[in-house]
Protein backbone atom coordinates (compact mmCIF):
# COMPACT_ATOMS: atom_id res chain seq x y z
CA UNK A 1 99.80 58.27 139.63
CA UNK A 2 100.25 61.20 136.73
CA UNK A 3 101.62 59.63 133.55
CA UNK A 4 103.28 62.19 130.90
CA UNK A 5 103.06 62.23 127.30
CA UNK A 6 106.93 62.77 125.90
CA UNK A 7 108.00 64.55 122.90
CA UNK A 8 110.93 66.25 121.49
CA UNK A 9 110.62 69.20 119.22
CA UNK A 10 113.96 70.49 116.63
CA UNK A 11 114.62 73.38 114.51
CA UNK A 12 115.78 72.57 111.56
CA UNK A 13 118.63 74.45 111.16
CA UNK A 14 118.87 75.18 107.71
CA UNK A 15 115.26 75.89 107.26
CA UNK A 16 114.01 77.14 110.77
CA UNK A 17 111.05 74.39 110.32
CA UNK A 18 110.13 72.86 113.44
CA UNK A 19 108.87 69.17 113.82
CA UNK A 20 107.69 67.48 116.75
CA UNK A 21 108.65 63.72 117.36
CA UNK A 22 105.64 61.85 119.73
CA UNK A 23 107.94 59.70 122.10
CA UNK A 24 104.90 58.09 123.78
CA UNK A 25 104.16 57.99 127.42
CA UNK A 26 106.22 57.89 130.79
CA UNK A 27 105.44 57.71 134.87
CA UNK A 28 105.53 60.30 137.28
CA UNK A 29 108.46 58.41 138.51
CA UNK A 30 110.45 58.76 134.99
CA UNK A 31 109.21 62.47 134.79
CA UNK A 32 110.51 63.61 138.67
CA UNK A 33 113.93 61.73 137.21
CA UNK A 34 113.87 63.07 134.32
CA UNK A 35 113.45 67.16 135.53
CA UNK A 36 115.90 66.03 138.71
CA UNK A 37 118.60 65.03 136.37
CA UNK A 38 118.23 67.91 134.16
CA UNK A 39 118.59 70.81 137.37
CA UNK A 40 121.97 68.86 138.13
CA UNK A 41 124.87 71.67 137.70
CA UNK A 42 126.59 70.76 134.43
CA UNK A 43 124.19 68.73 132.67
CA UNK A 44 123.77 70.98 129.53
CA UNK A 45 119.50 71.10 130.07
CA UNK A 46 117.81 73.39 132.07
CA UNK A 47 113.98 72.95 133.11
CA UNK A 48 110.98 75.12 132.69
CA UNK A 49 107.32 74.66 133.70
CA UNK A 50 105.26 75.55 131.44
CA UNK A 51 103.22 78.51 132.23
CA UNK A 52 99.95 77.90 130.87
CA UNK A 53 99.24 74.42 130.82
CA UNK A 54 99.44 73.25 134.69
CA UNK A 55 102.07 70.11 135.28
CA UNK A 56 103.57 70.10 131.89
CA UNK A 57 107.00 71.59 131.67
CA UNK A 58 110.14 71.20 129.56
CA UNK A 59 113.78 70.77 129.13
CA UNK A 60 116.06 73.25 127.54
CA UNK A 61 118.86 70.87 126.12
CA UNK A 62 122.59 72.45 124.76
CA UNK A 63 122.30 70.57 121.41
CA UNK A 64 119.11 72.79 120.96
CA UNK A 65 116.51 70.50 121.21
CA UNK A 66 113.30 70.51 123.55
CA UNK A 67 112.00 67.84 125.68
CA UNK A 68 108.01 67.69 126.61
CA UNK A 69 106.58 66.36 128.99
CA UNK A 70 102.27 66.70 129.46
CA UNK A 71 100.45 65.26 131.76
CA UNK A 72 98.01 63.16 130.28
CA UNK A 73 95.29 64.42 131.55
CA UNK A 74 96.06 67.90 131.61
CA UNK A 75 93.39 70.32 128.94
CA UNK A 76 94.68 70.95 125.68
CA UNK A 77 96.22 73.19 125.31
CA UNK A 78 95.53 75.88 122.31
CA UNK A 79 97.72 78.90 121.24
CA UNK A 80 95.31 82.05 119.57
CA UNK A 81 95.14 82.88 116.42
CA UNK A 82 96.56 86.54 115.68
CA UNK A 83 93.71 87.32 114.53
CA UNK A 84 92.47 90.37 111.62
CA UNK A 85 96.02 92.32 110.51
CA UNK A 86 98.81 89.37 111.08
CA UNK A 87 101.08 89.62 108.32
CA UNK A 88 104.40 88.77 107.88
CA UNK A 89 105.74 92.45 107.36
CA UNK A 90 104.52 93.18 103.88
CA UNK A 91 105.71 96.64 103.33
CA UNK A 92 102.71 98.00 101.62
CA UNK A 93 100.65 96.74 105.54
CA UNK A 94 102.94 99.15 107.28
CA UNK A 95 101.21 101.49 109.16
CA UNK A 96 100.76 105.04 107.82
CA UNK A 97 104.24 107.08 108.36
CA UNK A 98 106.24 103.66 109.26
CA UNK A 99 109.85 104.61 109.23
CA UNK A 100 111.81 101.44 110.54
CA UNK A 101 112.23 98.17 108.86
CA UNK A 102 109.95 94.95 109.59
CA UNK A 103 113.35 92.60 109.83
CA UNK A 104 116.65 93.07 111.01
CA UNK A 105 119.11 91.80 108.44
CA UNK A 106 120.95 88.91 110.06
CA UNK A 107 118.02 87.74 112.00
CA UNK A 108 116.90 83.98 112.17
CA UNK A 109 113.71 83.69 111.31
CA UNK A 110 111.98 81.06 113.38
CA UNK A 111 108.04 79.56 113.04
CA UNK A 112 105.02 81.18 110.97
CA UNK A 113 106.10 84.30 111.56
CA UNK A 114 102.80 85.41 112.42
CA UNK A 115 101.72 85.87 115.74
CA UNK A 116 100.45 89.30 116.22
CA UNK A 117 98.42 92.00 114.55
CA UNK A 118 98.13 96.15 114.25
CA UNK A 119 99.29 97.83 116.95
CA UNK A 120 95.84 99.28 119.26
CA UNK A 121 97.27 102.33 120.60
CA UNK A 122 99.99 104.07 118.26
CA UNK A 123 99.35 107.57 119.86
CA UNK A 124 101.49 105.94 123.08
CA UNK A 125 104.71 106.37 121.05
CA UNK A 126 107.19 103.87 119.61
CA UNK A 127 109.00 101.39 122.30
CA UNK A 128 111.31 98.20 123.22
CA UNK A 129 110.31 96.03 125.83
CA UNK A 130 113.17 94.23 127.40
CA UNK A 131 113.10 90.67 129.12
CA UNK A 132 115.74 87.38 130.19
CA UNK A 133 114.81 84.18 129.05
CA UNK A 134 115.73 83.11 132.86
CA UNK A 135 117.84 80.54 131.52
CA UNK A 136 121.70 80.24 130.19
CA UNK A 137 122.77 81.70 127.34
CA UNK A 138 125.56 80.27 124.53
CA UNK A 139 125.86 76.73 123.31
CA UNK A 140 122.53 75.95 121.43
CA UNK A 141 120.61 77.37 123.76
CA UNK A 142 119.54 79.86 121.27
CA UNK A 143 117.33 77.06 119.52
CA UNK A 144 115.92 75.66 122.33
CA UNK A 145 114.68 78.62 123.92
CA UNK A 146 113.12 79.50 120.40
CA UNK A 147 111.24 76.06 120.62
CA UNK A 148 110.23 76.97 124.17
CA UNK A 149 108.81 80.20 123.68
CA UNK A 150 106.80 79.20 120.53
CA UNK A 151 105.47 76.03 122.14
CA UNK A 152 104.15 78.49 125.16
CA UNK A 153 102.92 80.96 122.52
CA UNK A 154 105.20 83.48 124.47
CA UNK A 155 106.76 84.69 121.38
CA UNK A 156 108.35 88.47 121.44
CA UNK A 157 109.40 90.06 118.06
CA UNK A 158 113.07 89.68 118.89
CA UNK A 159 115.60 86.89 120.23
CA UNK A 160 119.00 87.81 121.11
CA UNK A 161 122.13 85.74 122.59
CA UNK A 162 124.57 88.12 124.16
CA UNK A 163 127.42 85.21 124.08
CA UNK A 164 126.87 84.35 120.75
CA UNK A 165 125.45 87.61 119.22
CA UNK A 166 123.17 86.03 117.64
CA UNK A 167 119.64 87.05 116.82
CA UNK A 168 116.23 85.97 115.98
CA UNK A 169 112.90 86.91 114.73
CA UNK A 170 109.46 85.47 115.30
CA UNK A 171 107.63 87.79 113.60
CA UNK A 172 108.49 91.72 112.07
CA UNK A 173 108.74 94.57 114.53
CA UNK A 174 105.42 96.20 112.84
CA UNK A 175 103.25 94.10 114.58
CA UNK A 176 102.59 92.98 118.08
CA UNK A 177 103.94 90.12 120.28
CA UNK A 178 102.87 88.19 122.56
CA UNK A 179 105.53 88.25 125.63
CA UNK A 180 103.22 90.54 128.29
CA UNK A 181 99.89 90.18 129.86
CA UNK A 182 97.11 92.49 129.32
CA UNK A 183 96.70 95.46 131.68
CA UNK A 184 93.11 95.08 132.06
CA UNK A 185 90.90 95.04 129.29
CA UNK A 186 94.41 96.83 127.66
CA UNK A 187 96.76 95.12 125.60
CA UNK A 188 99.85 95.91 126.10
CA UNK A 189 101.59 93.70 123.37
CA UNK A 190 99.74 96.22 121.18
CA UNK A 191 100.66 99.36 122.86
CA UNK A 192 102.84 101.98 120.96
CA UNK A 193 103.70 102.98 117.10
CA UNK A 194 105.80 99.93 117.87
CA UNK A 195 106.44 97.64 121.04
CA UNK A 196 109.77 95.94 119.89
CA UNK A 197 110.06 93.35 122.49
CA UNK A 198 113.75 91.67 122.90
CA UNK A 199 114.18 88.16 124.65
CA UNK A 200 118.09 88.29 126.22
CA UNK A 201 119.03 84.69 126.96
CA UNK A 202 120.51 85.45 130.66
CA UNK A 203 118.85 85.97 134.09
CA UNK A 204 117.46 88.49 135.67
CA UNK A 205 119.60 88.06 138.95
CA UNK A 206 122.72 88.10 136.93
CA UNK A 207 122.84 91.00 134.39
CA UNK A 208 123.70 90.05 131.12
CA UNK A 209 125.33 93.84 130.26
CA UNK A 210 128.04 92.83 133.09
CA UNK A 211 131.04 92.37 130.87
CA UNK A 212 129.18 93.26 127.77
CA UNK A 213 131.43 95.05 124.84
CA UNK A 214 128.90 96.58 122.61
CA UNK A 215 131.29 97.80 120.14
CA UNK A 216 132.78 93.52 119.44
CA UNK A 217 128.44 92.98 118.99
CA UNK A 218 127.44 94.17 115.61
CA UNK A 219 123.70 92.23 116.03
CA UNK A 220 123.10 93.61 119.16
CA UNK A 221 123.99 97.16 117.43
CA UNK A 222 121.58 96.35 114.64
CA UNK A 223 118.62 95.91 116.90
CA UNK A 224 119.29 99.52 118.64
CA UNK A 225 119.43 101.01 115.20
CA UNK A 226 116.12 98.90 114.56
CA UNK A 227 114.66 100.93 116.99
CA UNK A 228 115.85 103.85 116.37
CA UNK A 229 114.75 103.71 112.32
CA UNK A 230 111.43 103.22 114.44
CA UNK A 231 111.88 106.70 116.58
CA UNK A 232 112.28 104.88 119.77
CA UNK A 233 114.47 107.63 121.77
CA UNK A 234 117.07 107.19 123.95
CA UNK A 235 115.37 107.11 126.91
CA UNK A 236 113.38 104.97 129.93
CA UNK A 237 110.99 107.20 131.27
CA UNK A 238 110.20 104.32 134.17
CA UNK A 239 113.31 104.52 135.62
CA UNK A 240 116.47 102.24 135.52
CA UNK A 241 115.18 98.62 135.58
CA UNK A 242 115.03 97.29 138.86
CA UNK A 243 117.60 94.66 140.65
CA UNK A 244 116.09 90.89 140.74
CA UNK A 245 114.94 89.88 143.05
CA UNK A 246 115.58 93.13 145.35
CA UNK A 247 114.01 95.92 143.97
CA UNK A 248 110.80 97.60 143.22
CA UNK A 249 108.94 98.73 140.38
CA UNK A 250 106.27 101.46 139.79
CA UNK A 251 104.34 100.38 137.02
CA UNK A 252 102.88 103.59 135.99
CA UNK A 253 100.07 103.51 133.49
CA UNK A 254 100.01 107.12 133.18
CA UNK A 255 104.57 106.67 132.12
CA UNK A 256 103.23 103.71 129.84
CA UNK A 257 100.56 104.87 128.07
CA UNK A 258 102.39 108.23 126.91
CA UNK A 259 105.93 108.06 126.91
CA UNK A 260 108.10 106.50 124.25
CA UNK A 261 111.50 104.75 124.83
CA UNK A 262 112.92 102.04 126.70
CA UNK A 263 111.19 99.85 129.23
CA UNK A 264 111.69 96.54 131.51
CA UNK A 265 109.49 93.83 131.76
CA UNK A 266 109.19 94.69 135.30
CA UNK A 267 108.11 98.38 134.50
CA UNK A 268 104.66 97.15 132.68
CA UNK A 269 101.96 97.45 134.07
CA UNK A 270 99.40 94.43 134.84
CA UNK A 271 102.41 92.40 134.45
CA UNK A 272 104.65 90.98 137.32
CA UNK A 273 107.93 89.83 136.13
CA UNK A 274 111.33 91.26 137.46
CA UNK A 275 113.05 91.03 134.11
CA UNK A 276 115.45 91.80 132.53
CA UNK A 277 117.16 93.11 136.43
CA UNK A 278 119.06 95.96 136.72
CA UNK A 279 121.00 95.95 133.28
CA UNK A 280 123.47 98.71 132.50
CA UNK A 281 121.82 101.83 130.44
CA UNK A 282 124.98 102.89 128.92
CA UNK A 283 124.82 99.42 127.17
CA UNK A 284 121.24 99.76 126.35
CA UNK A 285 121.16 103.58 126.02
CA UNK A 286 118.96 106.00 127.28
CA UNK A 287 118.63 108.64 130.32
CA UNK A 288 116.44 107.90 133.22
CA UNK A 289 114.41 110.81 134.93
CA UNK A 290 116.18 111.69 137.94
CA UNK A 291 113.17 111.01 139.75
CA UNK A 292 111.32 108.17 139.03
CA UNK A 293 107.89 108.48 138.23
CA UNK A 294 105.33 106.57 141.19
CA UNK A 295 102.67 104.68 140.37
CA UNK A 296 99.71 103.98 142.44
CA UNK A 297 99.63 101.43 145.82
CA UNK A 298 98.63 99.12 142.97
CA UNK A 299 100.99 99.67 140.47
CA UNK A 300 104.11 99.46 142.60
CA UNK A 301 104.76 95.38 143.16
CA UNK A 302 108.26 93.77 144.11
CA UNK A 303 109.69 92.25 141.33
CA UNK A 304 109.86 88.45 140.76
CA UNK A 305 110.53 86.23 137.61
């Protein structure tokens, strides 16, 4: 039988610093309990596998702590470097005829801060990439979701909590993330002037916009204007985002690799996700093309998170 080796990590919350407590090892038994306990309505934790390192997953807990659990013999697991052109937003590393600012004021910063490089195709135009965490939002949920996404090396630029308003940064909006697959032998974390990609903690199948006051959410406001000191119109040339789990999305490479503006998760292509659903464009601004642009037999997928 599987045993699991348990940890917790925490963000320090005055510093950001995150430390990771070795709790030892547990059974398959105490891990099944463990992950059965935590998908019990009202528990405060919420589970997610982990999606590069088969069997090990985690638990998103409320006080904003994350609990680990790896198989023991699973392969380690490594995260990449950045490699050449990481910084942490140095001004003077800007890219020739950068208008927009590397931080938003107000933003958390959480880890190195450095976990992308220059962006590959800047011709492509500048744009912001929006996803759902896929789990709640509020509480300290913020934190935990943090620790998650830098454990899976999943980091995008941006973290935002539409309950709480609060936001976060994992690295400055100059630089790529690392949130979507390649297309190919094309990276599209590195596609645009800029690729400002925003984290929502909410759900795909429940829009977080639903309900959502922009004018009482002066963060959320801040990263718009982010975008826009970037020349990121107001616009989303693929289309409204699709419903979850419902809908369909052409995942045009031709509307990616030109157009600048506003785009789902479930509009890139070589990726397969159905985030962030169908959220409301008069929250996140732009017009859609009254036709939406069709991709190839290839490029067109039903959406899933």
């Amino acid at each position: 039988m599987t045993e699991y080796h348990v940890a917790t990590d925490h963000l320090d919350p005055d510093t950001c610093e995150v430390t990771t407590t070795y709790l030892g090892t547990c059974t398959q038994e105490r891990a099944d309990e463990v992950r059965a306990i935590a998908l019990l309505p009202d528990t405060g934790r919420w589970v997610k596998d982990h999606p590069r390192q088969a069997g090990a997953f985690v638990v998103l807990r409320d006080d904003g702590d994350l609990d680990v659990f790896v198989p023991t013999d699973a392969p380690e697991f490594r995260i990449d470097e950045p490699g050449p052109g990481a910084d942490t937003g140095d001004p003077e590393s800007m890219p020739r005829g950068a208008a927009g600012p590397a931080y938003i004021s107000g933003a958390v910063k959480f880890g190195s801060q450095s976990i992308g490089g220059a962006m590959d195709h800047p011709e492509s135009g500048p744009r912001i990439t929006w996803h759902t965490t896929e789990s709640p939002a509020g509480a300290s949920y913020f934190s935990s979701v943090a620790l998650y996404l830098i454990r899976v090396a999943s980091e995008p630029q941006v973290i935002y909590d539409p309950k709480t308003d609060r936001i976060g940064q994992f690295g400055p909006l100059n630089r790529s993330a690392r949130a979507l697959r390649n297309d190919g032998g094309r990276r599209t974390n590195r596609e645009g002037k800029v690729n400002i990609q925003v984290e929502v903690l909410g759900r795909a199948a429940s829009p977080w916009t639903k309900g959502f006051d922009a004018s009482k959410k002066p963060n959320f406001r801040k990263v718009l204007a982010a975008g826009r000191a970037w020349g990121v119109p107001d616009s989303w040339p693929a289309g409204k985002p699709p419903a979850y789990p419902s809908g369909q999305s052409p995942r045009s490479r031709t509307v990616w690799q030109s157009k600048p503006g506003h785009y789902a998760h479930a509009q890139v292509p070589g990726n397969d996700h159905g985030d962030p659903g169908s959220i409301d464009i008069s929250v996140v601004p732009g017009k859609a093309p009254a036709t939406p642009p069709v991709g190839s037999p290839a490029e067109v997928s039903r959406v899933r998170s």
